[in-house]
C-alpha atoms as a PDB file:
ATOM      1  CA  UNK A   1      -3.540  30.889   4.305  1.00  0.00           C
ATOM      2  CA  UNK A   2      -4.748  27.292   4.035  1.00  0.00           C
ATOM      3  CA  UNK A   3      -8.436  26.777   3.520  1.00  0.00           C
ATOM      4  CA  UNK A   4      -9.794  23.266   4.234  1.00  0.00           C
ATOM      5  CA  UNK A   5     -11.853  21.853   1.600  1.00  0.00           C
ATOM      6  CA  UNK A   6     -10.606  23.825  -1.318  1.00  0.00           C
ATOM      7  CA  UNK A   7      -8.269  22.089  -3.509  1.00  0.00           C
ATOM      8  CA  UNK A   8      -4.897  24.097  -4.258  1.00  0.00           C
ATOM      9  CA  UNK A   9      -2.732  22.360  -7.173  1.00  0.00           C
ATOM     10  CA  UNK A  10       0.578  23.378  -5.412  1.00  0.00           C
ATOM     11  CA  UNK A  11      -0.365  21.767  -1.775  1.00  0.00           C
ATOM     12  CA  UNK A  12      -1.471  18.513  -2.890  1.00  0.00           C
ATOM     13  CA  UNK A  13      -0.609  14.816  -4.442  1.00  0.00           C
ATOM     14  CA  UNK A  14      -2.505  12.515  -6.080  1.00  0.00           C
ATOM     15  CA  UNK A  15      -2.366   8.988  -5.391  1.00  0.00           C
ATOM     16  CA  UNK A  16      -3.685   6.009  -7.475  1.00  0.00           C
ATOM     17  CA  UNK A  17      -4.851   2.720  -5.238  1.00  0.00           C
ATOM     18  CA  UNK A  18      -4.264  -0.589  -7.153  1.00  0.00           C
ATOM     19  CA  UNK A  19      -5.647  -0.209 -10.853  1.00  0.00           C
ATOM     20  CA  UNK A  20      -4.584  -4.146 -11.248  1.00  0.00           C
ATOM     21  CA  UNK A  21      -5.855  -6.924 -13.737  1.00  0.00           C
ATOM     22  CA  UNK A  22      -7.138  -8.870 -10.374  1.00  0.00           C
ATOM     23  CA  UNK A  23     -10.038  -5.694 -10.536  1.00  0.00           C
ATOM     24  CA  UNK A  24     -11.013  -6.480 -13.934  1.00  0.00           C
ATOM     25  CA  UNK A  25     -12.993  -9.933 -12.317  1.00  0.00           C
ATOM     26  CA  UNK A  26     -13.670  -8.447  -8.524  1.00  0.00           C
ATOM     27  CA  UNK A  27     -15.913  -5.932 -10.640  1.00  0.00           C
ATOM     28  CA  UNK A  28     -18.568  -5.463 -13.286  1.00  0.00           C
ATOM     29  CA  UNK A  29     -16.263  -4.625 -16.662  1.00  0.00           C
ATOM     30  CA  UNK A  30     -18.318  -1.811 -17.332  1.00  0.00           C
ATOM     31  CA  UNK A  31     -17.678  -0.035 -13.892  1.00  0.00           C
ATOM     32  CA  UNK A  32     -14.305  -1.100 -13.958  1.00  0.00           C
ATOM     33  CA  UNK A  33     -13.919   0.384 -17.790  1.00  0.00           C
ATOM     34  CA  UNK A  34     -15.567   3.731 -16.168  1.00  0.00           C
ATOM     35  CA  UNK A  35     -13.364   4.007 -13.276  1.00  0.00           C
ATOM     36  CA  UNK A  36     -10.321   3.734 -15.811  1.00  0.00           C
ATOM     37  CA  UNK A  37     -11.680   6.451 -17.936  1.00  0.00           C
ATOM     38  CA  UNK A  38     -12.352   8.466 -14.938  1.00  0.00           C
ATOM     39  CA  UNK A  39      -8.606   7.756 -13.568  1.00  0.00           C
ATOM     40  CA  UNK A  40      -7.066   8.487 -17.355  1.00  0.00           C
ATOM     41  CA  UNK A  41      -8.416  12.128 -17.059  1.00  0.00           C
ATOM     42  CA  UNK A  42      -6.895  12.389 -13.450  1.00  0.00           C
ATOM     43  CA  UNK A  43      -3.362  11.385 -14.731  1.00  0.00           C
ATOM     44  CA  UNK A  44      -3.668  13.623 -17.632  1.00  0.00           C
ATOM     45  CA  UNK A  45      -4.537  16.558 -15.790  1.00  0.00           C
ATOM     46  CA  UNK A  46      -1.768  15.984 -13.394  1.00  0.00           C
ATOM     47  CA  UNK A  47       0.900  15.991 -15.882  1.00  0.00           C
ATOM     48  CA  UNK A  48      -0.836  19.141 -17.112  1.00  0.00           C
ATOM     49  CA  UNK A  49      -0.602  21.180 -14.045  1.00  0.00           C
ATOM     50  CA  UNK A  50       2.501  19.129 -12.943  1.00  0.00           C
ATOM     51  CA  UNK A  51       0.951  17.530  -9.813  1.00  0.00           C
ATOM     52  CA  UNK A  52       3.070  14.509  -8.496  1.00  0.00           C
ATOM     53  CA  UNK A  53       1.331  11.165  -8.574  1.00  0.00           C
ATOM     54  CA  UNK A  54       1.376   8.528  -6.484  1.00  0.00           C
ATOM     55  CA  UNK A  55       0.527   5.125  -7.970  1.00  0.00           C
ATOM     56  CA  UNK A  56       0.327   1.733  -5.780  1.00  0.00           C
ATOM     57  CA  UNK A  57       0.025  -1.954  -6.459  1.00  0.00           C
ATOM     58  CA  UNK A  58      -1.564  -4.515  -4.301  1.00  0.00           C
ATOM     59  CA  UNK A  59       0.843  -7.516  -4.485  1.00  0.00           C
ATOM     60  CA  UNK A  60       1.607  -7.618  -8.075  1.00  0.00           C
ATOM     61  CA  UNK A  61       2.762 -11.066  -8.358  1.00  0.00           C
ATOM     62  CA  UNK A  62      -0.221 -12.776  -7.010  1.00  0.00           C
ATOM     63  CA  UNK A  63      -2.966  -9.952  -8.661  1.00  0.00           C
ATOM     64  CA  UNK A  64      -1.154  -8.851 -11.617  1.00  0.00           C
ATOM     65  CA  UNK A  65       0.518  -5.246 -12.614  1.00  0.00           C
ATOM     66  CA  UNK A  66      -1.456  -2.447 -13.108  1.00  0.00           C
ATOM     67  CA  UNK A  67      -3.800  -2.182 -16.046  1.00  0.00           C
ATOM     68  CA  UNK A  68      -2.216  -0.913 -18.768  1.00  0.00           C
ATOM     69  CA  UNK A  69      -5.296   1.037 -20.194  1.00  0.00           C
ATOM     70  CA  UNK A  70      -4.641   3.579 -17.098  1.00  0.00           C
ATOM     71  CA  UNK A  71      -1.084   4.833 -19.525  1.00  0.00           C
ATOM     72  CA  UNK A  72       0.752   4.799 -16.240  1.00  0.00           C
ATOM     73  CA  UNK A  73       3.815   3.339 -17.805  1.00  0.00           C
ATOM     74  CA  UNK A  74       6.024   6.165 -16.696  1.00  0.00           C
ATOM     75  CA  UNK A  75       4.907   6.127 -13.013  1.00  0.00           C
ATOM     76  CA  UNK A  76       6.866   4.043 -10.597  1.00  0.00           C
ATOM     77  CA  UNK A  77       4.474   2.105  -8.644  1.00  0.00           C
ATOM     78  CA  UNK A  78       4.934   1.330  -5.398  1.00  0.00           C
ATOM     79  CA  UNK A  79       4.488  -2.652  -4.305  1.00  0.00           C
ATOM     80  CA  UNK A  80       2.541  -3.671  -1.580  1.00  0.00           C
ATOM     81  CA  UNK A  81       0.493  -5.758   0.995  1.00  0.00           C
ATOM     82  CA  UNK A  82      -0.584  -3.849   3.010  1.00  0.00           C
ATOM     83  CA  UNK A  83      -3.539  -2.390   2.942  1.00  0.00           C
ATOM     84  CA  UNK A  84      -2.553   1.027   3.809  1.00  0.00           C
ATOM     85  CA  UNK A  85      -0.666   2.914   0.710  1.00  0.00           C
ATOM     86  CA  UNK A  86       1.230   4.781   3.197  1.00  0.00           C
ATOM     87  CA  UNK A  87       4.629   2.099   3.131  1.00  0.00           C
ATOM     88  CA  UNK A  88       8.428   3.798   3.444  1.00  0.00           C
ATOM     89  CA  UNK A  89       8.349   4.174  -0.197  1.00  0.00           C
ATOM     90  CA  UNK A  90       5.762   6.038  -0.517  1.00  0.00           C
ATOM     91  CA  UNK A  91       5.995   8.142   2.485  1.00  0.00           C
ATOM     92  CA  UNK A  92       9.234   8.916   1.027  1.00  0.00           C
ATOM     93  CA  UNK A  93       7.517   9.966  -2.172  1.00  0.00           C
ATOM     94  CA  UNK A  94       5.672  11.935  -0.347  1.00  0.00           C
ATOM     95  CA  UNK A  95       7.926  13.929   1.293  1.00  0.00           C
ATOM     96  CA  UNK A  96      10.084  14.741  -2.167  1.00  0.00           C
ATOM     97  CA  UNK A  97       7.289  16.994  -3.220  1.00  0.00           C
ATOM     98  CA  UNK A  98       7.767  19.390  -0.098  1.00  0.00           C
ATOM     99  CA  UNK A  99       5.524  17.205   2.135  1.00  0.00           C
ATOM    100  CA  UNK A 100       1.897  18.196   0.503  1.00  0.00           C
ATOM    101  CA  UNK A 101      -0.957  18.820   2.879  1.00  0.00           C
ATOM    102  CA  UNK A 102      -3.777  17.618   0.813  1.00  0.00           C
ATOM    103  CA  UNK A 103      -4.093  14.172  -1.161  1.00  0.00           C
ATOM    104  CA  UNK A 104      -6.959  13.806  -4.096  1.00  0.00           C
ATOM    105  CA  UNK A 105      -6.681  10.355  -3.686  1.00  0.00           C
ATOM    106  CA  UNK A 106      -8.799   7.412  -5.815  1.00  0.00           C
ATOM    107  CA  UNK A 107      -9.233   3.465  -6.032  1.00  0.00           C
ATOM    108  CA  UNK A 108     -11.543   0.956  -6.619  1.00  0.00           C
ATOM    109  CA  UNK A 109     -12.267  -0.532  -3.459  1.00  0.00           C
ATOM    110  CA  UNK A 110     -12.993   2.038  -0.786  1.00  0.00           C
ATOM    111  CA  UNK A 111     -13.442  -0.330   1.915  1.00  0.00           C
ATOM    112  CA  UNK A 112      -9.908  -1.562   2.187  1.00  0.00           C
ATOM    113  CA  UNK A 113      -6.927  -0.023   1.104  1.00  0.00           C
ATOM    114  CA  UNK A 114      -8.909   3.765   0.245  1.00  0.00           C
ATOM    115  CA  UNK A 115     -10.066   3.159   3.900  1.00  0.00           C
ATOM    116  CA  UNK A 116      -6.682   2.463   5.550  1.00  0.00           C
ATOM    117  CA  UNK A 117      -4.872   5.160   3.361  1.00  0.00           C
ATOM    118  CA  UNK A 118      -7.424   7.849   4.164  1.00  0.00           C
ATOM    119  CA  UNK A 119      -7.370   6.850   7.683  1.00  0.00           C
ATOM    120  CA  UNK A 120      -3.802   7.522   7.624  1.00  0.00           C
ATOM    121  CA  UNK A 121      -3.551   9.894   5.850  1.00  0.00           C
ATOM    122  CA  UNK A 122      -6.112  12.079   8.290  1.00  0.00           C
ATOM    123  CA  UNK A 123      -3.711  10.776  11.485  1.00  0.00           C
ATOM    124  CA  UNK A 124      -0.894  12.622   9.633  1.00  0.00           C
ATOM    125  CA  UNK A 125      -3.120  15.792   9.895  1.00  0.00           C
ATOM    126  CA  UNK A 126      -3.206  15.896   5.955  1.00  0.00           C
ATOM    127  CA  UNK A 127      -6.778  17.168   3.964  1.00  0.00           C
ATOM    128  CA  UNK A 128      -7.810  14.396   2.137  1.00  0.00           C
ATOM    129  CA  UNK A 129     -10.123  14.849  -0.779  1.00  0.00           C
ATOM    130  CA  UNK A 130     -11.670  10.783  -2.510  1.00  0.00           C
ATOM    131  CA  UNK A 131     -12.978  11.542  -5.951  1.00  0.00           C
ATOM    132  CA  UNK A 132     -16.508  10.069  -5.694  1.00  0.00           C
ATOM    133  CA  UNK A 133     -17.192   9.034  -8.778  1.00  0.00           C
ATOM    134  CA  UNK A 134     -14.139   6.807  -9.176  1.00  0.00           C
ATOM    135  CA  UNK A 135     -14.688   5.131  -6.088  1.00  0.00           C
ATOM    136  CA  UNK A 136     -17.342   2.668  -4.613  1.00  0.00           C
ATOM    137  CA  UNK A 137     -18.049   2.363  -0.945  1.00  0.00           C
ATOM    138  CA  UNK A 138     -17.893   5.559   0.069  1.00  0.00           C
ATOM    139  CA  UNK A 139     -19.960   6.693   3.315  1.00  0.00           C
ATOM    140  CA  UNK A 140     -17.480   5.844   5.958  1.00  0.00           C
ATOM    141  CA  UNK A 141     -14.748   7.667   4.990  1.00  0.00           C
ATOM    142  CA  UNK A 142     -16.496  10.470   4.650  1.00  0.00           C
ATOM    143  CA  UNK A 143     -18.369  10.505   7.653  1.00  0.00           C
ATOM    144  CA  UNK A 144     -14.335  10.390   9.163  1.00  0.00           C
ATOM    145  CA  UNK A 145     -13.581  13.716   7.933  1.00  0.00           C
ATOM    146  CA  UNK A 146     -12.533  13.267   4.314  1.00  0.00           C
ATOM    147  CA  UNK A 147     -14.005  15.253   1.633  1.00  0.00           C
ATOM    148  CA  UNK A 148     -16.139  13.375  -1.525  1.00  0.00           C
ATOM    149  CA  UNK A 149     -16.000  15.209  -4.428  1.00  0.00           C
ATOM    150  CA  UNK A 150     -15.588  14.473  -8.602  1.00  0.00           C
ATOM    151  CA  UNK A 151     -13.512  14.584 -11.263  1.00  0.00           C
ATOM    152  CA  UNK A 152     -14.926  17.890 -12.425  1.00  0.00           C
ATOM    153  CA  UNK A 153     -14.656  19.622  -9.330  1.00  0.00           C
ATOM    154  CA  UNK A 154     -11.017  18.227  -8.732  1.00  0.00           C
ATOM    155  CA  UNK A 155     -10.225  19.528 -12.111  1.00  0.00           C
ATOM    156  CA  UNK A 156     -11.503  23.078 -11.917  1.00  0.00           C
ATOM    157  CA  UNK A 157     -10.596  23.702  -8.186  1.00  0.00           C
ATOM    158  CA  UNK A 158      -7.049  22.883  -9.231  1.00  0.00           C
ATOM    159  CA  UNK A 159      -6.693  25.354 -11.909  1.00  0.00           C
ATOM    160  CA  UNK A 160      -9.044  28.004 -10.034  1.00  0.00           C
ATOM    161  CA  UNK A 161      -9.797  30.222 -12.964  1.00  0.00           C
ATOM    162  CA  UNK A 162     -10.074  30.707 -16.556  1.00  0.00           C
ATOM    163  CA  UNK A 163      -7.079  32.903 -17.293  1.00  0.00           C
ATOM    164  CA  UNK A 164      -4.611  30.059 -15.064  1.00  0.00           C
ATOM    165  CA  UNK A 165      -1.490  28.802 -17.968  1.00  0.00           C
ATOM    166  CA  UNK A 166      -3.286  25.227 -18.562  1.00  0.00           C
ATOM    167  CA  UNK A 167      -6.958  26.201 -18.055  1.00  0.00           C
ATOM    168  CA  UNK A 168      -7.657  25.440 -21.920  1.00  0.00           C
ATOM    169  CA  UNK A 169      -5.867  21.806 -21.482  1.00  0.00           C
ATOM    170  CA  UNK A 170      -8.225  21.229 -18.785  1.00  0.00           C
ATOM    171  CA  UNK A 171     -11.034  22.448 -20.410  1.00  0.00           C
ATOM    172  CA  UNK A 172     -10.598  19.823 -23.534  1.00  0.00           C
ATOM    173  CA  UNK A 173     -10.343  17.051 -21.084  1.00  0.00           C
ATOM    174  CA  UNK A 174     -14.207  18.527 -19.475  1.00  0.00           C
ATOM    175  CA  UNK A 175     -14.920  18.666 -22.896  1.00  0.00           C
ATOM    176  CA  UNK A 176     -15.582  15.071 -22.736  1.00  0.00           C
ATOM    177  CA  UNK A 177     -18.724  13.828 -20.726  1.00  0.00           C
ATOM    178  CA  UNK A 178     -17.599  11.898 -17.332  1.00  0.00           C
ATOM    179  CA  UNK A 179     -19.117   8.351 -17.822  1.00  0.00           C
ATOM    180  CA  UNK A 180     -21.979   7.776 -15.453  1.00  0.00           C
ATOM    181  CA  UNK A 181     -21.149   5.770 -12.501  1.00  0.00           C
ATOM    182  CA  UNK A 182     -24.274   5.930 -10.695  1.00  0.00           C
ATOM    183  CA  UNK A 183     -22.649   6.978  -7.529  1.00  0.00           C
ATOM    184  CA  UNK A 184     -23.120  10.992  -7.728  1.00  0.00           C
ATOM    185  CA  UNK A 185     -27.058   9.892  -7.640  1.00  0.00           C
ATOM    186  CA  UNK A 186     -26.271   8.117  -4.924  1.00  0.00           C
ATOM    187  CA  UNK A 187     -24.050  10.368  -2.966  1.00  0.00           C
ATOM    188  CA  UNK A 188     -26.100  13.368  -3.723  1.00  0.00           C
ATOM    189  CA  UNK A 189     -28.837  11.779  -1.213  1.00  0.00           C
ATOM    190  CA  UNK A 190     -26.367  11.979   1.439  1.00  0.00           C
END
Protein backbone atom coordinates (compact mmCIF):
# COMPACT_ATOMS: atom_id res chain seq x y z
CA UNK A 1 0.00 0.00 0.00
CA UNK A 2 1.00 3.60 -0.69
CA UNK A 3 1.81 5.74 2.29
CA UNK A 4 1.84 9.53 1.73
CA UNK A 5 4.80 11.24 2.94
CA UNK A 6 7.23 8.40 2.94
CA UNK A 7 9.57 8.32 0.15
CA UNK A 8 9.74 4.83 -1.78
CA UNK A 9 12.80 4.70 -4.39
CA UNK A 10 10.69 2.55 -6.85
CA UNK A 11 7.48 5.08 -6.97
CA UNK A 12 9.24 8.18 -7.55
CA UNK A 13 11.40 10.61 -10.04
CA UNK A 14 13.54 13.19 -9.44
CA UNK A 15 13.51 16.26 -11.32
CA UNK A 16 16.19 19.05 -11.54
CA UNK A 17 14.67 22.84 -12.22
CA UNK A 18 17.13 25.01 -14.27
CA UNK A 19 20.77 24.66 -12.72
CA UNK A 20 21.83 27.42 -15.56
CA UNK A 21 24.85 29.94 -15.70
CA UNK A 22 21.99 32.86 -15.68
CA UNK A 23 21.72 31.54 -11.59
CA UNK A 24 25.26 32.04 -10.98
CA UNK A 25 24.43 36.25 -11.01
CA UNK A 26 20.47 36.03 -9.85
CA UNK A 27 22.20 34.58 -6.58
CA UNK A 28 24.86 34.97 -3.93
CA UNK A 29 27.89 32.50 -5.39
CA UNK A 30 28.14 30.97 -2.19
CA UNK A 31 24.40 29.80 -2.03
CA UNK A 32 24.47 29.05 -5.48
CA UNK A 33 27.93 26.87 -4.93
CA UNK A 34 25.81 25.13 -1.93
CA UNK A 35 22.80 24.37 -3.84
CA UNK A 36 25.16 22.64 -6.51
CA UNK A 37 26.82 20.58 -3.91
CA UNK A 38 23.54 19.76 -2.47
CA UNK A 39 22.12 18.80 -6.14
CA UNK A 40 25.61 16.71 -6.96
CA UNK A 41 24.72 14.32 -4.02
CA UNK A 42 21.04 14.04 -5.37
CA UNK A 43 22.29 12.93 -8.88
CA UNK A 44 24.73 10.62 -7.40
CA UNK A 45 22.43 8.89 -5.29
CA UNK A 46 20.03 8.49 -8.08
CA UNK A 47 22.32 6.71 -10.30
CA UNK A 48 23.04 4.64 -7.20
CA UNK A 49 19.64 3.36 -6.53
CA UNK A 50 18.76 3.81 -10.29
CA UNK A 51 16.08 6.52 -9.85
CA UNK A 52 15.22 8.31 -13.23
CA UNK A 53 16.02 12.00 -13.34
CA UNK A 54 14.46 14.62 -14.76
CA UNK A 55 16.60 17.65 -15.62
CA UNK A 56 15.09 21.06 -17.19
CA UNK A 57 16.46 24.22 -18.70
CA UNK A 58 14.91 27.58 -18.66
CA UNK A 59 15.51 28.94 -22.22
CA UNK A 60 19.01 27.97 -22.78
CA UNK A 61 19.86 30.29 -25.46
CA UNK A 62 19.02 33.46 -23.75
CA UNK A 63 20.27 32.08 -19.91
CA UNK A 64 22.87 29.69 -20.83
CA UNK A 65 23.08 25.62 -20.48
CA UNK A 66 23.16 24.10 -17.37
CA UNK A 67 26.12 24.46 -15.08
CA UNK A 68 28.47 22.09 -15.72
CA UNK A 69 29.68 21.66 -12.03
CA UNK A 70 26.13 19.76 -11.49
CA UNK A 71 28.08 16.49 -13.87
CA UNK A 72 24.76 16.25 -15.62
CA UNK A 73 26.39 15.71 -18.94
CA UNK A 74 24.65 12.43 -19.53
CA UNK A 75 21.11 13.71 -18.73
CA UNK A 76 19.01 14.99 -21.56
CA UNK A 77 17.59 18.18 -20.51
CA UNK A 78 14.53 19.23 -21.42
CA UNK A 79 14.22 23.05 -23.02
CA UNK A 80 11.85 25.38 -21.94
CA UNK A 81 9.83 28.65 -21.28
CA UNK A 82 7.56 27.93 -19.50
CA UNK A 83 7.52 28.11 -16.21
CA UNK A 84 5.98 24.88 -15.43
CA UNK A 85 8.56 21.77 -16.02
CA UNK A 86 5.67 19.72 -16.87
CA UNK A 87 6.04 20.34 -21.14
CA UNK A 88 5.20 17.10 -23.63
CA UNK A 89 8.70 16.13 -23.23
CA UNK A 90 8.82 15.74 -20.05
CA UNK A 91 5.47 14.40 -19.35
CA UNK A 92 6.57 11.89 -21.73
CA UNK A 93 9.61 11.22 -19.59
CA UNK A 94 7.56 10.79 -17.09
CA UNK A 95 5.45 8.30 -18.15
CA UNK A 96 8.57 5.90 -19.49
CA UNK A 97 9.35 5.14 -15.91
CA UNK A 98 5.81 3.46 -15.29
CA UNK A 99 4.16 6.84 -14.49
CA UNK A 100 5.78 7.45 -10.78
CA UNK A 101 3.49 8.76 -8.09
CA UNK A 102 5.90 10.77 -6.13
CA UNK A 103 8.50 13.48 -7.46
CA UNK A 104 11.61 14.63 -5.01
CA UNK A 105 11.83 17.52 -6.96
CA UNK A 106 14.59 20.66 -6.46
CA UNK A 107 15.56 24.19 -8.00
CA UNK A 108 16.73 27.34 -7.19
CA UNK A 109 13.95 29.56 -7.42
CA UNK A 110 10.89 28.23 -5.65
CA UNK A 111 8.71 30.98 -6.53
CA UNK A 112 8.47 30.36 -10.22
CA UNK A 113 9.08 27.39 -12.02
CA UNK A 114 9.33 24.97 -8.40
CA UNK A 115 5.92 26.74 -7.85
CA UNK A 116 4.24 26.00 -11.21
CA UNK A 117 5.78 22.40 -11.37
CA UNK A 118 4.64 21.51 -7.87
CA UNK A 119 1.37 23.00 -8.55
CA UNK A 120 1.10 20.68 -11.33
CA UNK A 121 2.39 18.20 -10.32
CA UNK A 122 -0.27 18.04 -7.12
CA UNK A 123 -3.30 18.59 -9.98
CA UNK A 124 -1.98 15.29 -11.46
CA UNK A 125 -2.70 13.72 -7.98
CA UNK A 126 1.15 12.93 -7.69
CA UNK A 127 3.07 13.21 -3.87
CA UNK A 128 5.43 15.73 -4.25
CA UNK A 129 8.34 15.92 -1.89
CA UNK A 130 10.88 19.81 -2.45
CA UNK A 131 14.19 19.14 -0.80
CA UNK A 132 14.41 22.17 1.55
CA UNK A 133 17.67 22.80 1.77
CA UNK A 134 18.30 23.13 -1.96
CA UNK A 135 15.61 25.42 -2.44
CA UNK A 136 14.78 29.09 -1.39
CA UNK A 137 11.27 30.39 -1.08
CA UNK A 138 9.68 27.78 0.31
CA UNK A 139 6.40 28.44 2.53
CA UNK A 140 3.82 28.45 -0.16
CA UNK A 141 4.28 25.39 -1.61
CA UNK A 142 4.19 23.78 1.30
CA UNK A 143 1.35 25.24 2.82
CA UNK A 144 -0.34 23.66 -0.81
CA UNK A 145 0.20 20.22 0.21
CA UNK A 146 3.78 19.40 -0.78
CA UNK A 147 6.12 17.92 1.59
CA UNK A 148 9.69 19.96 2.67
CA UNK A 149 12.19 17.78 3.56
CA UNK A 150 16.40 17.42 3.02
CA UNK A 151 18.87 15.80 1.38
CA UNK A 152 19.47 13.45 4.27
CA UNK A 153 16.10 12.43 4.76
CA UNK A 154 15.57 11.96 0.88
CA UNK A 155 18.59 9.83 0.96
CA UNK A 156 17.82 7.46 3.81
CA UNK A 157 13.99 7.19 3.16
CA UNK A 158 14.96 5.97 -0.28
CA UNK A 159 17.11 3.18 0.73
CA UNK A 160 14.91 2.42 3.99
CA UNK A 161 17.42 0.34 5.85
CA UNK A 162 20.87 -0.62 6.48
CA UNK A 163 21.01 -4.09 4.98
CA UNK A 164 19.21 -2.44 1.34
CA UNK A 165 22.12 -3.44 -1.87
CA UNK A 166 23.47 0.37 -2.03
CA UNK A 167 23.00 1.42 1.63
CA UNK A 168 26.97 1.68 2.03
CA UNK A 169 27.12 3.99 -1.33
CA UNK A 170 24.71 6.14 0.33
CA UNK A 171 26.24 6.16 3.45
CA UNK A 172 29.77 7.59 1.92
CA UNK A 173 27.86 10.29 0.23
CA UNK A 174 26.23 11.22 4.26
CA UNK A 175 29.60 10.80 5.09
CA UNK A 176 30.15 14.22 3.90
CA UNK A 177 28.59 17.19 5.95
CA UNK A 178 25.55 18.93 3.88
CA UNK A 179 26.78 22.60 3.49
CA UNK A 180 24.72 24.94 5.61
CA UNK A 181 22.15 26.80 3.78
CA UNK A 182 20.53 28.53 6.50
CA UNK A 183 17.14 27.45 5.47
CA UNK A 184 16.61 24.22 7.85
CA UNK A 185 16.95 27.09 10.74
CA UNK A 186 14.58 28.74 9.07
CA UNK A 187 12.11 26.11 8.15
CA UNK A 188 12.41 24.40 11.44
CA UNK A 189 10.40 27.57 12.94
CA UNK A 190 7.62 26.70 10.77
Amino acid sequence: AFIANKLISTAGTYMCCDKTKCCTTLFLATTFNINIVLIIFHFQACLILSIPQILTEQYPKGLGPTVPELGAEGLKSHTKTSFSMLTESVESSLKSPGDPQQVILCGIEAQACIACTTYDLLERGMEVHIVADAIVFLLRLKQSGAFLTTTERVLLQLVQDAKHPNFKEIQKLLAHPSPDTGLLAFFSSL
